[in-house]
C-alpha atoms as a PDB file:
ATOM      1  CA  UNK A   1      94.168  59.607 115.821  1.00  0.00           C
ATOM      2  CA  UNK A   2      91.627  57.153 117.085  1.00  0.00           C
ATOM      3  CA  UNK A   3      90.891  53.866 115.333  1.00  0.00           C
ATOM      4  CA  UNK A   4      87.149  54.992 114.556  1.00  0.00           C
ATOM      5  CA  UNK A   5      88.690  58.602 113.244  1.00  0.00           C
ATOM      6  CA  UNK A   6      90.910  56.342 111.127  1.00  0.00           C
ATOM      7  CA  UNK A   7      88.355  54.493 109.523  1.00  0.00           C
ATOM      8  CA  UNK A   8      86.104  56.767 108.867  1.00  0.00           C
ATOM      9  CA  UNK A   9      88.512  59.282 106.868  1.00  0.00           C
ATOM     10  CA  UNK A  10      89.264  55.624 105.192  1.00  0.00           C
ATOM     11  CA  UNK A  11      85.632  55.399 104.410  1.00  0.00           C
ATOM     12  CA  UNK A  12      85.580  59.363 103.584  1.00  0.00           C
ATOM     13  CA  UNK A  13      88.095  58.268 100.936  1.00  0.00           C
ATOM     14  CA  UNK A  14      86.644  55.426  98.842  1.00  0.00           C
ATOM     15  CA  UNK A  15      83.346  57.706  98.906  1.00  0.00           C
ATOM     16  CA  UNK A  16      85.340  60.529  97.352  1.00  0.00           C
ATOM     17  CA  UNK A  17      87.757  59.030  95.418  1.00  0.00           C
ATOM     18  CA  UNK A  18      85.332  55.975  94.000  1.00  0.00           C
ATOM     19  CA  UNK A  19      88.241  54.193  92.110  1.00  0.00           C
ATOM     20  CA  UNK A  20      88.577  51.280  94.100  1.00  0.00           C
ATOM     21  CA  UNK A  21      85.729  49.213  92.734  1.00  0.00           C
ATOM     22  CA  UNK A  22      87.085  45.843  94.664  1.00  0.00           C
ATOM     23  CA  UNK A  23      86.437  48.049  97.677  1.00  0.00           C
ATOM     24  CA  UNK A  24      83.301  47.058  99.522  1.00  0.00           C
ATOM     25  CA  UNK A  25      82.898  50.202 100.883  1.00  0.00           C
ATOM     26  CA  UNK A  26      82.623  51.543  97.406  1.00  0.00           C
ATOM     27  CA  UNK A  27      80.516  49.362  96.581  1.00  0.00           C
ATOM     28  CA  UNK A  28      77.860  50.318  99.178  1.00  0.00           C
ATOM     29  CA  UNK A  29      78.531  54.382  98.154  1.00  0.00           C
ATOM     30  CA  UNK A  30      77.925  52.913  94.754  1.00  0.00           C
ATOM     31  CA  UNK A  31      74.840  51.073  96.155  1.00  0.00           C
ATOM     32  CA  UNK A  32      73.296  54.045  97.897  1.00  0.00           C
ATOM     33  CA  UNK A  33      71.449  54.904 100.903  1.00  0.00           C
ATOM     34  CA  UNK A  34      68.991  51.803 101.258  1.00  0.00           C
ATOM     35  CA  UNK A  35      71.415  49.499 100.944  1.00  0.00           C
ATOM     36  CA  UNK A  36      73.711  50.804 103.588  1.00  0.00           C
ATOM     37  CA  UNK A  37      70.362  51.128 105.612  1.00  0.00           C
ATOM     38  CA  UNK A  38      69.677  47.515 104.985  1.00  0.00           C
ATOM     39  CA  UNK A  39      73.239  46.172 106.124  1.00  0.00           C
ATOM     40  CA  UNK A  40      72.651  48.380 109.265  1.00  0.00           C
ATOM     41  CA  UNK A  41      69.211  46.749 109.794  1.00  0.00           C
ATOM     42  CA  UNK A  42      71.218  43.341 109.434  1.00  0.00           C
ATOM     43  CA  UNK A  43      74.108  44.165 111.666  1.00  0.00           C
ATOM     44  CA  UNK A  44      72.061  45.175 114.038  1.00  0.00           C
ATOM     45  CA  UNK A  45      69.833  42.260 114.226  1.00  0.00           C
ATOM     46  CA  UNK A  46      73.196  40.049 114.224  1.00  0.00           C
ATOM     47  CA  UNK A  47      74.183  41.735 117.256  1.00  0.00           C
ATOM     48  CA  UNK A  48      71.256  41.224 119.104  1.00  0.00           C
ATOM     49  CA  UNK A  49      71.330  37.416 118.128  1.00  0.00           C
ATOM     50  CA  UNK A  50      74.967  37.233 119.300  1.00  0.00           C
ATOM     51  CA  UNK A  51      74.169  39.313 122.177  1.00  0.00           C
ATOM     52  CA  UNK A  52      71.235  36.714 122.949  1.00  0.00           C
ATOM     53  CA  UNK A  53      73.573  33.875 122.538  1.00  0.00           C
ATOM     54  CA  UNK A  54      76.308  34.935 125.247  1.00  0.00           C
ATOM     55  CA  UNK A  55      78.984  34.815 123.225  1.00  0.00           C
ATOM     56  CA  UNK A  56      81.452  38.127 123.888  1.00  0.00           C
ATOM     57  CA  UNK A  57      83.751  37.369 120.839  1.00  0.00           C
ATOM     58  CA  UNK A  58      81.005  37.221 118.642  1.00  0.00           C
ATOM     59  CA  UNK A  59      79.204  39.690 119.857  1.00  0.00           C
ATOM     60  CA  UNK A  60      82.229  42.026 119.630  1.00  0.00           C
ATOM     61  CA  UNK A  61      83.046  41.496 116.193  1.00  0.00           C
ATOM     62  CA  UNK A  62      78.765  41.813 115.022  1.00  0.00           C
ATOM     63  CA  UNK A  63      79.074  45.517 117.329  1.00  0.00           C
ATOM     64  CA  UNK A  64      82.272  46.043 115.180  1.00  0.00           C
ATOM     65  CA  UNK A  65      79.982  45.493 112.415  1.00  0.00           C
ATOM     66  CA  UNK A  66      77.444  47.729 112.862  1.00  0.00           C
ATOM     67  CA  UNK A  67      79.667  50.468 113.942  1.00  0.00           C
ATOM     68  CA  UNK A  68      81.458  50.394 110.767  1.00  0.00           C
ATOM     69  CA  UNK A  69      78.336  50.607 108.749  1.00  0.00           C
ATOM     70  CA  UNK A  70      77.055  53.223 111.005  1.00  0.00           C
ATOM     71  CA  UNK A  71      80.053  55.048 110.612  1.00  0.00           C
ATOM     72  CA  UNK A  72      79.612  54.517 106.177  1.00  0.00           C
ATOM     73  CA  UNK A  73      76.069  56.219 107.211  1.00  0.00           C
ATOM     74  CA  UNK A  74      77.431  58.988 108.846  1.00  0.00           C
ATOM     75  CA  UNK A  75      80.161  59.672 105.632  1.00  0.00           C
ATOM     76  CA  UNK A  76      77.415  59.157 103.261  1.00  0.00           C
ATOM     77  CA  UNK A  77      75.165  62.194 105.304  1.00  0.00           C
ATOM     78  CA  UNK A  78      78.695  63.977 105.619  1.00  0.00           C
ATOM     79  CA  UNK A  79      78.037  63.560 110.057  1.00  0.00           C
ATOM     80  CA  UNK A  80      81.734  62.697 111.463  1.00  0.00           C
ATOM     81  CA  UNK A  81      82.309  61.230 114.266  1.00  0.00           C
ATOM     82  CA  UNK A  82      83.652  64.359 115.979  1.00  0.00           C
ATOM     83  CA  UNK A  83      79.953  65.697 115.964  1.00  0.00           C
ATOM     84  CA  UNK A  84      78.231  62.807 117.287  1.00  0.00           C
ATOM     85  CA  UNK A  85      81.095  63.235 120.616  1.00  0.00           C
ATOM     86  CA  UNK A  86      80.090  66.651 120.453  1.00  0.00           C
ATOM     87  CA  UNK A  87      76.187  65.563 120.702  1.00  0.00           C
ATOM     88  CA  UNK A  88      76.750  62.777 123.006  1.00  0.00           C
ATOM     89  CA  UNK A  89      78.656  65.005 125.209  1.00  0.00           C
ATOM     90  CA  UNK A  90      76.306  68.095 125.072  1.00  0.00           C
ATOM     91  CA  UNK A  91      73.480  65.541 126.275  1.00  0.00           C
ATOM     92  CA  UNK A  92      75.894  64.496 129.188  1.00  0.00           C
ATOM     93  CA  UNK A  93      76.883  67.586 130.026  1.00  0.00           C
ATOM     94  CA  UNK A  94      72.960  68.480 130.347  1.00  0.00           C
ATOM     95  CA  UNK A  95      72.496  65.358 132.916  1.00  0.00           C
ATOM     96  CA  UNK A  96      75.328  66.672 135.102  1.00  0.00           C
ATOM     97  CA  UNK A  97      73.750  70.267 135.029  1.00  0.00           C
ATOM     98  CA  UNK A  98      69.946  70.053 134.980  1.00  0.00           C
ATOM     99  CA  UNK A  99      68.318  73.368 134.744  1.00  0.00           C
ATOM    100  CA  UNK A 100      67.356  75.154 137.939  1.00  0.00           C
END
């Protein structure tokens, strides 16, 4: 198992099992939609500031980030990351074959 299929049955898990209240990833479930929109809207801006700024460590750990809260986005619409490979490689697979 891959470290984002790890993380997101983590995330799967303190969505389904809401007990952990310390957990900030209950917290956001508990929060709702807008605000994991709104963390995604920040993360995303964070990366593009880090991204601006040169730095590769920083900018690393801002795209680590945003692909976690993309990833609590994807739970909370019940999307796993299997489907977005299976997307991303359907559109790939398209490139390579282009229709006659």
């Amino acid at each position: 198992m891959d470290i984002i299929e790890e993380l997101y049955g983590v995330i799967q898990s303190r969505r389904e099992n809401n007990q952990d209240s310390g957990s900030y990833t209950a917290y956001l479930f508990e929060q709702g939609e807008d605000k994991i929109l709104k963390k995604i809207g920040e993360e995303a801006a964070e990366v593009i500031i880090a991204a601006k700024n040169g730095s590769g460590k920083a900018l690393t750990g801002e795209v680590a980030d945003l692909v976690y809260h993309l990833l609590v986005l994807m739970a909370w619409h019940g999307i796993a990351p299997s489907d977005v490979r299976g997307e991303l490689s359907a559109r790939r697979n398209k490139k390579k074959n282009p229709p006659l």
